[in-house]
N, C-alpha and C. Protein backbone atom coordinates (compact mmCIF):
# COMPACT_ATOMS: atom_id res chain seq x y z
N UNK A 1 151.10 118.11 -140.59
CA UNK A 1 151.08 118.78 -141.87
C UNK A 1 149.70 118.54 -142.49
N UNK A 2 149.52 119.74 -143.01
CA UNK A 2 147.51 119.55 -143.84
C UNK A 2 147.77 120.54 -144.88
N UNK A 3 146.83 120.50 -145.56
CA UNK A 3 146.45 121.50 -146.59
C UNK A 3 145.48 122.25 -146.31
N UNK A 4 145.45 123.79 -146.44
CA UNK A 4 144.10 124.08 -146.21
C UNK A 4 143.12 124.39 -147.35
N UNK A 5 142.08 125.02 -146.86
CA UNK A 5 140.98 124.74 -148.35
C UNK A 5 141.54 125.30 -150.28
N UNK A 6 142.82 126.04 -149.45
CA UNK A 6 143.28 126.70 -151.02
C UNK A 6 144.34 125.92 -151.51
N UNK A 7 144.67 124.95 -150.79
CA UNK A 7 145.92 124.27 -151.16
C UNK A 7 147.36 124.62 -150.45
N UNK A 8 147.32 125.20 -149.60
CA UNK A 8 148.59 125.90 -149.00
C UNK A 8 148.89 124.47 -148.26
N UNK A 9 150.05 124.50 -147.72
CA UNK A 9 150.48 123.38 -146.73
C UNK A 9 151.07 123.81 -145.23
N UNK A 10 150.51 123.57 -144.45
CA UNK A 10 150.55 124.10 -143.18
C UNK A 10 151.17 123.56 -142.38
N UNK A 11 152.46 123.38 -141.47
CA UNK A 11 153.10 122.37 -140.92
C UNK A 11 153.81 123.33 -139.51
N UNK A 12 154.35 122.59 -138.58
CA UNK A 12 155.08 123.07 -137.79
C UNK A 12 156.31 122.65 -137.18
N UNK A 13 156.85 123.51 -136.18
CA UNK A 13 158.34 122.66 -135.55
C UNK A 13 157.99 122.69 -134.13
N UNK A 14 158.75 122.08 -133.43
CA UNK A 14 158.48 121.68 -131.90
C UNK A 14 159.79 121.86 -130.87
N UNK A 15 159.32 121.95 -129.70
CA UNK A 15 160.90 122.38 -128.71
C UNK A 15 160.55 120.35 -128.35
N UNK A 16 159.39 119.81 -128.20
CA UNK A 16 159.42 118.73 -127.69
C UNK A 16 159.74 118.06 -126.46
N UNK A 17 159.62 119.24 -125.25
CA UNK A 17 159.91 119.17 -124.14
C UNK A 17 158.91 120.12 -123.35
N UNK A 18 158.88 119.85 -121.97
CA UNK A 18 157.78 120.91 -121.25
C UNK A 18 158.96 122.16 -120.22
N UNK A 19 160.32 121.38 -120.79
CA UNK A 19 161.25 122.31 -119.94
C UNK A 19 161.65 123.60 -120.84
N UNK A 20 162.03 123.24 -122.09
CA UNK A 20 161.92 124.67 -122.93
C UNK A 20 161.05 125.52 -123.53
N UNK A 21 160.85 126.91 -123.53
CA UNK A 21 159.85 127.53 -123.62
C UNK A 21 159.18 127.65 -124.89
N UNK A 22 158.11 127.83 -125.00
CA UNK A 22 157.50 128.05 -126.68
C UNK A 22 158.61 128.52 -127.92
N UNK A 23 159.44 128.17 -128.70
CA UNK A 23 159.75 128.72 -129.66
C UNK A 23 159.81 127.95 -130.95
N UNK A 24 158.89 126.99 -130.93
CA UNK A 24 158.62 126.68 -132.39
C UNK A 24 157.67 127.31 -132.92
N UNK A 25 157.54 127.36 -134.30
CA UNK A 25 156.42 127.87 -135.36
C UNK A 25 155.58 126.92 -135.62
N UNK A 26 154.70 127.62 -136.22
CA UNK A 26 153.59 127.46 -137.08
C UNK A 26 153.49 128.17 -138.64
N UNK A 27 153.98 126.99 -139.57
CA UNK A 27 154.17 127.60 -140.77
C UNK A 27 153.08 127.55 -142.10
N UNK A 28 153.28 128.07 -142.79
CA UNK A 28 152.67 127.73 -144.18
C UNK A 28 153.46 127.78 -145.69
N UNK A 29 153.31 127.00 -146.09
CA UNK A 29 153.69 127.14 -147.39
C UNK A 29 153.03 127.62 -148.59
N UNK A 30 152.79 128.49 -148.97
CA UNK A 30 152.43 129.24 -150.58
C UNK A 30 153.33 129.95 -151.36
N UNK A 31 153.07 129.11 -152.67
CA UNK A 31 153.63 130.02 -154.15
C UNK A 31 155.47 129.39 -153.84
N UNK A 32 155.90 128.90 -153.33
CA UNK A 32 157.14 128.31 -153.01
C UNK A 32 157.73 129.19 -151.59
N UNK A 33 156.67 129.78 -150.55
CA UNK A 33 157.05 131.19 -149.73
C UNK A 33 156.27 130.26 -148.43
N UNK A 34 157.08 130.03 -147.60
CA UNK A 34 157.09 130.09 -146.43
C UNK A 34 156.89 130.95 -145.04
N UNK A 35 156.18 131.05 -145.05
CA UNK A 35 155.65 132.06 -143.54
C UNK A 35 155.30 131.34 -142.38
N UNK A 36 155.63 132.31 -141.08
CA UNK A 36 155.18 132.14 -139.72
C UNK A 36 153.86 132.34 -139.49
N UNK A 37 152.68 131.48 -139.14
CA UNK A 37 151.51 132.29 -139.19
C UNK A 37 151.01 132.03 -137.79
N UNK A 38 151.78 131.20 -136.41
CA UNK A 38 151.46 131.33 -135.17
C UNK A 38 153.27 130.98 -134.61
N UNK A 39 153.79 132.54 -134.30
CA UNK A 39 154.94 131.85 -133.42
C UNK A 39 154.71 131.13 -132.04
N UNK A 40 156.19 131.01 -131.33
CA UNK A 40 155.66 130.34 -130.30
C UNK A 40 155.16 129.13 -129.54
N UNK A 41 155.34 128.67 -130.92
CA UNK A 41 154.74 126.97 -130.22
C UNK A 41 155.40 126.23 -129.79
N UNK A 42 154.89 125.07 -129.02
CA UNK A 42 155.54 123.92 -128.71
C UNK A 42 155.76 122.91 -129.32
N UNK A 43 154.29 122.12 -129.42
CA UNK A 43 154.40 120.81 -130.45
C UNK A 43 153.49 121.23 -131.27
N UNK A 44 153.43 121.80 -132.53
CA UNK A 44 152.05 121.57 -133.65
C UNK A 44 151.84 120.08 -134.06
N UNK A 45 150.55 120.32 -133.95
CA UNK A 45 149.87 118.99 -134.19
C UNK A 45 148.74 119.42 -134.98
N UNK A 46 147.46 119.10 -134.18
CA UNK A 46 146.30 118.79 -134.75
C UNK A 46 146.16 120.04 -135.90
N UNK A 47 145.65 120.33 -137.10
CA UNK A 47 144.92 121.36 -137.71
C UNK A 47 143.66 120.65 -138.14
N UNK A 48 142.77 122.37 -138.34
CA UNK A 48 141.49 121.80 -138.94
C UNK A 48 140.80 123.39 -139.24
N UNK A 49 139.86 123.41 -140.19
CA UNK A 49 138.86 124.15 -140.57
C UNK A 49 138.40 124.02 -140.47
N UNK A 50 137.02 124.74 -140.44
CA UNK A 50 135.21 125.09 -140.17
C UNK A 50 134.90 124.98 -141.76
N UNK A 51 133.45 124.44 -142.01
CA UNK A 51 132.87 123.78 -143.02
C UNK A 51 132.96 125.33 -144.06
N UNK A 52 132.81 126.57 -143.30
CA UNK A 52 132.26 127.70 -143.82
C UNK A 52 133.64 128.56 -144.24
N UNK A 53 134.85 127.94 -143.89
CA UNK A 53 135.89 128.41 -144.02
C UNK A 53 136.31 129.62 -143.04
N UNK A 54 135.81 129.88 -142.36
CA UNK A 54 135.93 131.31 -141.43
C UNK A 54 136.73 130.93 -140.14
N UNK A 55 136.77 129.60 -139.90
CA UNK A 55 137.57 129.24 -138.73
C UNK A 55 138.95 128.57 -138.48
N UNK A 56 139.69 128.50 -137.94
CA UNK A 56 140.76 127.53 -137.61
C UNK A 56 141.18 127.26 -136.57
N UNK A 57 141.41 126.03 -136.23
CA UNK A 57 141.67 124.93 -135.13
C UNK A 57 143.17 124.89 -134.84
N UNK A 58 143.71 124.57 -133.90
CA UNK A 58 144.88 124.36 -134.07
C UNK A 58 145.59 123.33 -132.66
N UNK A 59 145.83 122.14 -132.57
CA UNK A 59 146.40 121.68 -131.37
C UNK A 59 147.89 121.70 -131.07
N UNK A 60 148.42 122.63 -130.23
CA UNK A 60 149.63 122.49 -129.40
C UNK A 60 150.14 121.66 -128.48
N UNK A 61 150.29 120.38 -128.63
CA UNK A 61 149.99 119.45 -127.82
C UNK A 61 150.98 120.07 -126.13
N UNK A 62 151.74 120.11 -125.75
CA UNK A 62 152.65 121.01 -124.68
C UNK A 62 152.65 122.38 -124.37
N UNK A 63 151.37 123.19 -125.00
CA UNK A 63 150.33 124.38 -124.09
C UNK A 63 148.68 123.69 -124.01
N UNK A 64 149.14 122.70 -124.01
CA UNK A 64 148.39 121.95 -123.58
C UNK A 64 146.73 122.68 -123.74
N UNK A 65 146.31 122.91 -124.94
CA UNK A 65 145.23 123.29 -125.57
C UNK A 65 144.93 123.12 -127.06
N UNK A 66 143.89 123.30 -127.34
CA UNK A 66 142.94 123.37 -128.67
C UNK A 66 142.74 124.89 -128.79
N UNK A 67 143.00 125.87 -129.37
CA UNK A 67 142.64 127.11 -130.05
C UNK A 67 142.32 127.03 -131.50
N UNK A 68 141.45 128.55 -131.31
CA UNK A 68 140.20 128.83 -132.34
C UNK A 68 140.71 129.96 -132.79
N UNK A 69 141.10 130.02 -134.29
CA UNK A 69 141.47 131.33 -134.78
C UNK A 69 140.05 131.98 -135.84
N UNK A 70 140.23 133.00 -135.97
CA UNK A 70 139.18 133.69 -137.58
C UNK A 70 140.13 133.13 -138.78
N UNK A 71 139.72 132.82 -139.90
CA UNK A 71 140.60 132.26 -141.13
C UNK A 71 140.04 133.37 -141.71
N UNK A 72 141.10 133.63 -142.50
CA UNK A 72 140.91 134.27 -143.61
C UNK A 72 140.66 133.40 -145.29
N UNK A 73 140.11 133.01 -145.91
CA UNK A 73 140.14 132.11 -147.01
C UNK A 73 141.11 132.64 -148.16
N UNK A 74 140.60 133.63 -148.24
CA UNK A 74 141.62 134.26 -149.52
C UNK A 74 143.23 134.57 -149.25
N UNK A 75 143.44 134.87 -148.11
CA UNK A 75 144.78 135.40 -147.93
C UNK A 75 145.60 134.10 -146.81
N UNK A 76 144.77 133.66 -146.28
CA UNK A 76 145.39 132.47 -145.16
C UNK A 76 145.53 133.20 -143.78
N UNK A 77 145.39 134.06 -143.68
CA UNK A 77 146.05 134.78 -142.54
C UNK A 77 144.84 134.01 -141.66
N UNK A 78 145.72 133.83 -140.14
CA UNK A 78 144.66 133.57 -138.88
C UNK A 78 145.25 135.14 -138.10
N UNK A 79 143.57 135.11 -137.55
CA UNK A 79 143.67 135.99 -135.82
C UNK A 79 142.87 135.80 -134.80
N UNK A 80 142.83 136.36 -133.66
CA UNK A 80 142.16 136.58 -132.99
C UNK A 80 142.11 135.38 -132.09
N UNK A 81 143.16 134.85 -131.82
CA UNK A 81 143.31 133.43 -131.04
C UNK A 81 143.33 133.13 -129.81
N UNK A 82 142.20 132.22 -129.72
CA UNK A 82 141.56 131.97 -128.35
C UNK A 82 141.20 130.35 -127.89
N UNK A 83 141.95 130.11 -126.47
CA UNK A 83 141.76 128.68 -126.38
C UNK A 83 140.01 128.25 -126.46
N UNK A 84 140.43 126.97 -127.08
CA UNK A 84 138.72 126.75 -127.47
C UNK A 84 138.20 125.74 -126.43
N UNK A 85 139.53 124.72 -125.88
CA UNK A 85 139.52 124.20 -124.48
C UNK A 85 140.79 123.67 -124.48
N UNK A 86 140.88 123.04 -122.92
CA UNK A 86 142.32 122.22 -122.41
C UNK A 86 142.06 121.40 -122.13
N UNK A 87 142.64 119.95 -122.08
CA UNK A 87 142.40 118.65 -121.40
C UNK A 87 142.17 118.61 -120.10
N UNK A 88 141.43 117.63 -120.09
CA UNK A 88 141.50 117.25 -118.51
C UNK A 88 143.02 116.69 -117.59
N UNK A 89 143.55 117.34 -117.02
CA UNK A 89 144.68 117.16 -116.34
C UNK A 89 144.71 115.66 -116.25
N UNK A 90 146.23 114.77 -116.58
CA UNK A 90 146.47 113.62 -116.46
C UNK A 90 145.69 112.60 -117.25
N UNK A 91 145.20 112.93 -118.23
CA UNK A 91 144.12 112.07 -118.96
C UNK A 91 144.79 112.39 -120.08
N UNK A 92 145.96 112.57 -120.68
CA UNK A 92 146.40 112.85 -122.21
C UNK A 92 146.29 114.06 -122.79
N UNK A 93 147.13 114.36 -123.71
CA UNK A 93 147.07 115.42 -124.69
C UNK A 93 146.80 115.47 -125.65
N UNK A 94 146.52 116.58 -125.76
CA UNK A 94 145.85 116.63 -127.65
C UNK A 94 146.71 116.46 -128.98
N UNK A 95 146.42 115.92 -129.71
CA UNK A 95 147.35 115.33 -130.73
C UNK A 95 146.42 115.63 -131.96
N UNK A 96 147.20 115.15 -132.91
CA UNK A 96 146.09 114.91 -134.42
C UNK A 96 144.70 115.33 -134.22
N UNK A 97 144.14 115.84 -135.29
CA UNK A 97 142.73 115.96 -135.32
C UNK A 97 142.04 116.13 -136.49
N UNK A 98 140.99 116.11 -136.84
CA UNK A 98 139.90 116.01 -137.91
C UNK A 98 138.47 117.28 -137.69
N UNK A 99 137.85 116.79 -138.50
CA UNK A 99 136.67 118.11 -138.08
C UNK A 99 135.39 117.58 -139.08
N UNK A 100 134.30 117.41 -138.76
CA UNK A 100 133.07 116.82 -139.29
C UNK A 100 132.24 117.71 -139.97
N UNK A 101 131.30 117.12 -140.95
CA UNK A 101 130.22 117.82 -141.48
C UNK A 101 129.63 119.15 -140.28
N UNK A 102 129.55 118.55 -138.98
CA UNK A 102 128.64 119.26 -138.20
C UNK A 102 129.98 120.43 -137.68
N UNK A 103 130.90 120.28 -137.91
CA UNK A 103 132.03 121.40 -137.48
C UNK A 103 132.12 121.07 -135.87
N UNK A 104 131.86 120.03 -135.69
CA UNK A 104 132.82 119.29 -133.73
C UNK A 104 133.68 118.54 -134.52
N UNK A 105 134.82 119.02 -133.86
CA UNK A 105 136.47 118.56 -133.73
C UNK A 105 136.30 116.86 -133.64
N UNK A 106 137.13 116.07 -134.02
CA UNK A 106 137.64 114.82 -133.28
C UNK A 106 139.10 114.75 -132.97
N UNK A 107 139.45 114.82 -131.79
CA UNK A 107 140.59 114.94 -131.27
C UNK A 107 141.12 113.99 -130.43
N UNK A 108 142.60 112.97 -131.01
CA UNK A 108 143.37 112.25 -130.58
C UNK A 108 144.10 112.29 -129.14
N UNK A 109 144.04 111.74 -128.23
CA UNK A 109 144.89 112.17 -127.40
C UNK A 109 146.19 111.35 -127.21
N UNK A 110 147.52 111.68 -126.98
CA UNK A 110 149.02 111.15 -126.71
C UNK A 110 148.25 110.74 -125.39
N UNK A 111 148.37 109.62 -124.78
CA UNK A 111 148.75 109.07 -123.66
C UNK A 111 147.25 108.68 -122.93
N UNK A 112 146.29 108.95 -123.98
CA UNK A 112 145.09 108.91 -123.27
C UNK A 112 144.18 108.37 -123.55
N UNK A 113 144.46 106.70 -124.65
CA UNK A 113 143.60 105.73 -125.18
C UNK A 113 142.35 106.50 -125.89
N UNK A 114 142.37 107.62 -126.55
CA UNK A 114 140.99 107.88 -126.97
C UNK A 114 140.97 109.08 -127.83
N UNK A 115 139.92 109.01 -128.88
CA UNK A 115 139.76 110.21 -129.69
C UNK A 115 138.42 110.92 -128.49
N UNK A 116 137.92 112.64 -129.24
CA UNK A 116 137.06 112.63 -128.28
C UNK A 116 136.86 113.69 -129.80
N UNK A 117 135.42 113.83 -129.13
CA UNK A 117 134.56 114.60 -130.29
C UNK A 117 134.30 115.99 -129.50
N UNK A 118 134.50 117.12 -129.94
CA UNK A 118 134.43 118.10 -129.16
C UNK A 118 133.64 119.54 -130.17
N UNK A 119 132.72 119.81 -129.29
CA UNK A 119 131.97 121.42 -129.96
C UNK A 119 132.65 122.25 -130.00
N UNK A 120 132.66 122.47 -131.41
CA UNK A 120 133.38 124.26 -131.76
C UNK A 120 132.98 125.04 -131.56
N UNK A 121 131.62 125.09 -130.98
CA UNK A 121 130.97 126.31 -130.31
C UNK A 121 131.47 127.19 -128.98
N UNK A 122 131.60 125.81 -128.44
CA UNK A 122 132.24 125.98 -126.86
C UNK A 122 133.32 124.98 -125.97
N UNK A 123 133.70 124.24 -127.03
CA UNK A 123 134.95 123.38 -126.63
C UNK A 123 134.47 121.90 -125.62
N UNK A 124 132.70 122.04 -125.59
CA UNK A 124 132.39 121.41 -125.07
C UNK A 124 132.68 119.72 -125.17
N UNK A 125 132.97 118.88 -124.55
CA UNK A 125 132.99 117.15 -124.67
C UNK A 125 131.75 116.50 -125.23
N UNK A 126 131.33 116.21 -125.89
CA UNK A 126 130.16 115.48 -126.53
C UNK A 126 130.72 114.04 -126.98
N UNK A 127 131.61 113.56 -126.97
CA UNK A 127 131.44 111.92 -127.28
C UNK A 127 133.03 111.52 -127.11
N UNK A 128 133.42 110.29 -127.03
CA UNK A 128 134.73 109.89 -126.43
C UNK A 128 134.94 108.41 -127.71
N UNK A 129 135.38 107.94 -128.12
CA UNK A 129 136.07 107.15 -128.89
C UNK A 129 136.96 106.23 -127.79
N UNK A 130 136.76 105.23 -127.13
CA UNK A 130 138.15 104.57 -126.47
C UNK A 130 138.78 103.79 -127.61
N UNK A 131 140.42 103.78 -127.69
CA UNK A 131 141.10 102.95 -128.21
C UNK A 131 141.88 102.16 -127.47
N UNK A 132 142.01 101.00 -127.98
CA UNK A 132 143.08 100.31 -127.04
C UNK A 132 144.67 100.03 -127.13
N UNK A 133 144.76 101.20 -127.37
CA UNK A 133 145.95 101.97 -127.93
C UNK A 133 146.58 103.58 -126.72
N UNK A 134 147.75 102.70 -125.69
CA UNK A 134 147.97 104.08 -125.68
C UNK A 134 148.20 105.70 -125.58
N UNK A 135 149.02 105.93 -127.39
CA UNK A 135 148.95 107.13 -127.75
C UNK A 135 148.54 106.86 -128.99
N UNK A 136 147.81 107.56 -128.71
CA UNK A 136 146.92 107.56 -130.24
C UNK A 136 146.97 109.06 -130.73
N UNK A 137 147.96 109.09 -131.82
CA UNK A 137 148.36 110.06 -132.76
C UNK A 137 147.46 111.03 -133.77
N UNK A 138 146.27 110.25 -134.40
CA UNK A 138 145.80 111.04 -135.41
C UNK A 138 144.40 110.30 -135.63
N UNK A 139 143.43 110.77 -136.63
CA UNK A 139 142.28 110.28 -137.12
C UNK A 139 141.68 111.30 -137.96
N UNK A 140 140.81 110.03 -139.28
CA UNK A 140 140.85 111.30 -140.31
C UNK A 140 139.22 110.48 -140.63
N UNK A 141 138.60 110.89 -141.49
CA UNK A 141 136.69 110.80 -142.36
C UNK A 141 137.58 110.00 -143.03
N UNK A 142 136.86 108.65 -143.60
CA UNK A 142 137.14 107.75 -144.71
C UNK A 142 135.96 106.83 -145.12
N UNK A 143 135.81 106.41 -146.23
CA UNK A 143 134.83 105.31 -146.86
C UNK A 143 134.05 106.49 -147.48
N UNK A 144 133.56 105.45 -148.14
CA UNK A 144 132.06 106.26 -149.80
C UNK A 144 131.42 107.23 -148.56
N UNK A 145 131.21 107.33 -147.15
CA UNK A 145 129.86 108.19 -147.40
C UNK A 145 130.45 108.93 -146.12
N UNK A 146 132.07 108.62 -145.84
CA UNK A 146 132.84 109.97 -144.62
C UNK A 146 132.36 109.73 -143.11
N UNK A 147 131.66 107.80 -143.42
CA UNK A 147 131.58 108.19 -141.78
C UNK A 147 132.11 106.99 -141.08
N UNK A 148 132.90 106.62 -141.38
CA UNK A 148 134.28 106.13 -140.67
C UNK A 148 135.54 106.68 -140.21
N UNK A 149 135.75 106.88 -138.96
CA UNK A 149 137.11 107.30 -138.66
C UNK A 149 138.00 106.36 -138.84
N UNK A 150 139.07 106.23 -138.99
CA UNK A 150 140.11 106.43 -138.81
C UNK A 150 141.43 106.41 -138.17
N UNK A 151 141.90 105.60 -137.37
CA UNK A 151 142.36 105.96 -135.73
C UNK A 151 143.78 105.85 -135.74
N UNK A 152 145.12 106.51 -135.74
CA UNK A 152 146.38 105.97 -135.52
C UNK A 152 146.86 106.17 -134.43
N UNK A 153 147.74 104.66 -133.93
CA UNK A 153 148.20 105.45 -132.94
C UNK A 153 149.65 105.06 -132.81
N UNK A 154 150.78 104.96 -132.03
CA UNK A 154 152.13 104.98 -132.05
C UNK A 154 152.51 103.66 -131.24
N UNK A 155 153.82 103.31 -131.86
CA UNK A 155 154.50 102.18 -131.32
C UNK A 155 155.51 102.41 -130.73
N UNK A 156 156.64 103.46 -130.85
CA UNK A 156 157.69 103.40 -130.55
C UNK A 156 157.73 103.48 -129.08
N UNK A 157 158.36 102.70 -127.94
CA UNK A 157 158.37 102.89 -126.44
C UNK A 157 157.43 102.01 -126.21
N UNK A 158 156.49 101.68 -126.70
CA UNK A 158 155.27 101.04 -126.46
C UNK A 158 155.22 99.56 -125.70
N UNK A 159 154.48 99.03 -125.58
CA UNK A 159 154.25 97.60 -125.09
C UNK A 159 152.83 96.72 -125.28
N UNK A 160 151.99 97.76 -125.37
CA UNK A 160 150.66 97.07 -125.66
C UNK A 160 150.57 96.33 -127.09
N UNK A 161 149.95 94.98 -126.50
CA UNK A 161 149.38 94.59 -127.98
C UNK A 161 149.77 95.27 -129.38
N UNK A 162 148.34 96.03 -128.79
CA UNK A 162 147.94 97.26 -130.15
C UNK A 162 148.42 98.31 -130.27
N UNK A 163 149.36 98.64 -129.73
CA UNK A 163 150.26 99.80 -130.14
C UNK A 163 150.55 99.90 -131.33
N UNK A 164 150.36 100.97 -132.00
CA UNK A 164 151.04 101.15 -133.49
C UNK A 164 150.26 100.91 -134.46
N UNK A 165 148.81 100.32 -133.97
CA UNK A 165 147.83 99.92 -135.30
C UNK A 165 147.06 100.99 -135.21
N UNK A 166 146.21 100.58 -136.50
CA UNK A 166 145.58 101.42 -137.35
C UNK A 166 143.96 100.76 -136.98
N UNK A 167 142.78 101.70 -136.59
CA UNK A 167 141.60 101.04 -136.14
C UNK A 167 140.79 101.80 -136.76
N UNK A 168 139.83 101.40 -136.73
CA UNK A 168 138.68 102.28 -137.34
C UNK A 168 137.09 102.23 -136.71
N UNK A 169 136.55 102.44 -136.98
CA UNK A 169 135.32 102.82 -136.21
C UNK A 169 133.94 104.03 -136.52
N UNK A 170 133.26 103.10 -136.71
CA UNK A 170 131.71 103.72 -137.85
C UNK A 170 131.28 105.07 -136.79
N UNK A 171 131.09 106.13 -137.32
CA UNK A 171 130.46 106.95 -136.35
C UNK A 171 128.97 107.45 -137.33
N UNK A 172 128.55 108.14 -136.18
CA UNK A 172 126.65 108.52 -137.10
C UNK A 172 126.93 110.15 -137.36
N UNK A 173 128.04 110.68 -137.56
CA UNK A 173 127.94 111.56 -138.34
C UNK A 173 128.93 111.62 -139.90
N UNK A 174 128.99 112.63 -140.74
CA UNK A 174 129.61 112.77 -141.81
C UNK A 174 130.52 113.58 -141.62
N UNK A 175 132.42 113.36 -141.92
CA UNK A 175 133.46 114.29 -141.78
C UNK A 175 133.41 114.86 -143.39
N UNK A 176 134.31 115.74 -143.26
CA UNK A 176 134.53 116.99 -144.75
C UNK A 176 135.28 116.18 -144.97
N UNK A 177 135.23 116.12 -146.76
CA UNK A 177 136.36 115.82 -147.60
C UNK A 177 137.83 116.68 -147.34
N UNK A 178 138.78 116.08 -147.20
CA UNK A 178 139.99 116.34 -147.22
C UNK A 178 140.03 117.51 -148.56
N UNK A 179 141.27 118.33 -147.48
CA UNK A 179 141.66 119.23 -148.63
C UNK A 179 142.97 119.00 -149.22
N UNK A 180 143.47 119.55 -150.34
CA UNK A 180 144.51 118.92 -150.94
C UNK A 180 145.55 119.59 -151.71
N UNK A 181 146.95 119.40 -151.68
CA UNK A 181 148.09 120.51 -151.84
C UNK A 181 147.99 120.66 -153.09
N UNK A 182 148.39 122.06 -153.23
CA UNK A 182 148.68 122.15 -155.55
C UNK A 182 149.61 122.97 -155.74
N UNK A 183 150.30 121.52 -156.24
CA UNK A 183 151.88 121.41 -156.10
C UNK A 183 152.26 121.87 -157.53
């Protein structure tokens, strides 16, 4: 669940299995009105916007990709949706995500000890985060100057140590201020 830059709240539902076929949503909430704005899904997870507002991110963690929609700012509507990349087979899935001053993704992976920093240009890999954690669920910009991540990751099933904590970790760029619901 996120807000996007107008305040809407964006959330989804999940089949939570790789045996049943896509039929969860991708919703939004405005004005007390609920809409479908990507059927089809599996697991929603990650969201995120482009600094310029024209873009949107979206991770399905069980179609096992990152897609790139056009945003609309004023109306919310996404189109034109196109995978932006897929994991590397057996190395984890995409989970939670964030998005930086420079508009590269940071993306969590379920099962795969690591955030990874990825170009929105071309879905390209540019930097890896290891955690020692894991599934690592989510990561968000925090501290006075946005350049600390953030790192969560999950306990339940778990056994490691560090399962379930919360880590953080200085990076050399600046993430966007969070956007925020208006309720």
């Amino acid at each position: 669940m996120k807000a996007d830059p107008k305040g809407r709240v964006w959330f989804g539902s999940s089949v939570d299995d790789d045996i049943h076929e896509a039929s969860g949503n991708l919703f939004c909430l405005e004005n007390g009105q609920v809409t479908v704005k990507q059927a089809d899904t599996k697991i929603s997870n990650g969201l995120a916007w482009s600094s310029d507002r024209k873009k949107f991110y979206f991770s399905d963690t069980l179609q096992y990709a990152v897609f790139e929609y056009d945003y609309d700012l004023e109306t919310g509507e996404i189109s034109n949706r196109k995978v932006l990349f897929r994991p590397e087979e057996g190395r984890g899935m995409t989970d939670g995500m964030c998005i930086d001053a420079e508009d590269n993704l940071w993306v969590a992976f379920w099962g795969g000890n690591r955030i990874e920093e990825r170009s929105t240009k071309d879905g390209s890999l540019l930097a890896v985060v290891n955690v020692p954690a894991k599934n690592v669920t989510s990561c968000c910009f925090m501290g006075d100057k946005l350049d600390t991540l953030f790192i969560t990751s999950a306990a339940t099933g778990q056994t490691g140590e560090l399962d379930g904590c919360l880590f953080t970790c200085k990076v050399d760029v600046k993430g966007l201020e969070c956007d925020y619901c208006k309720v």
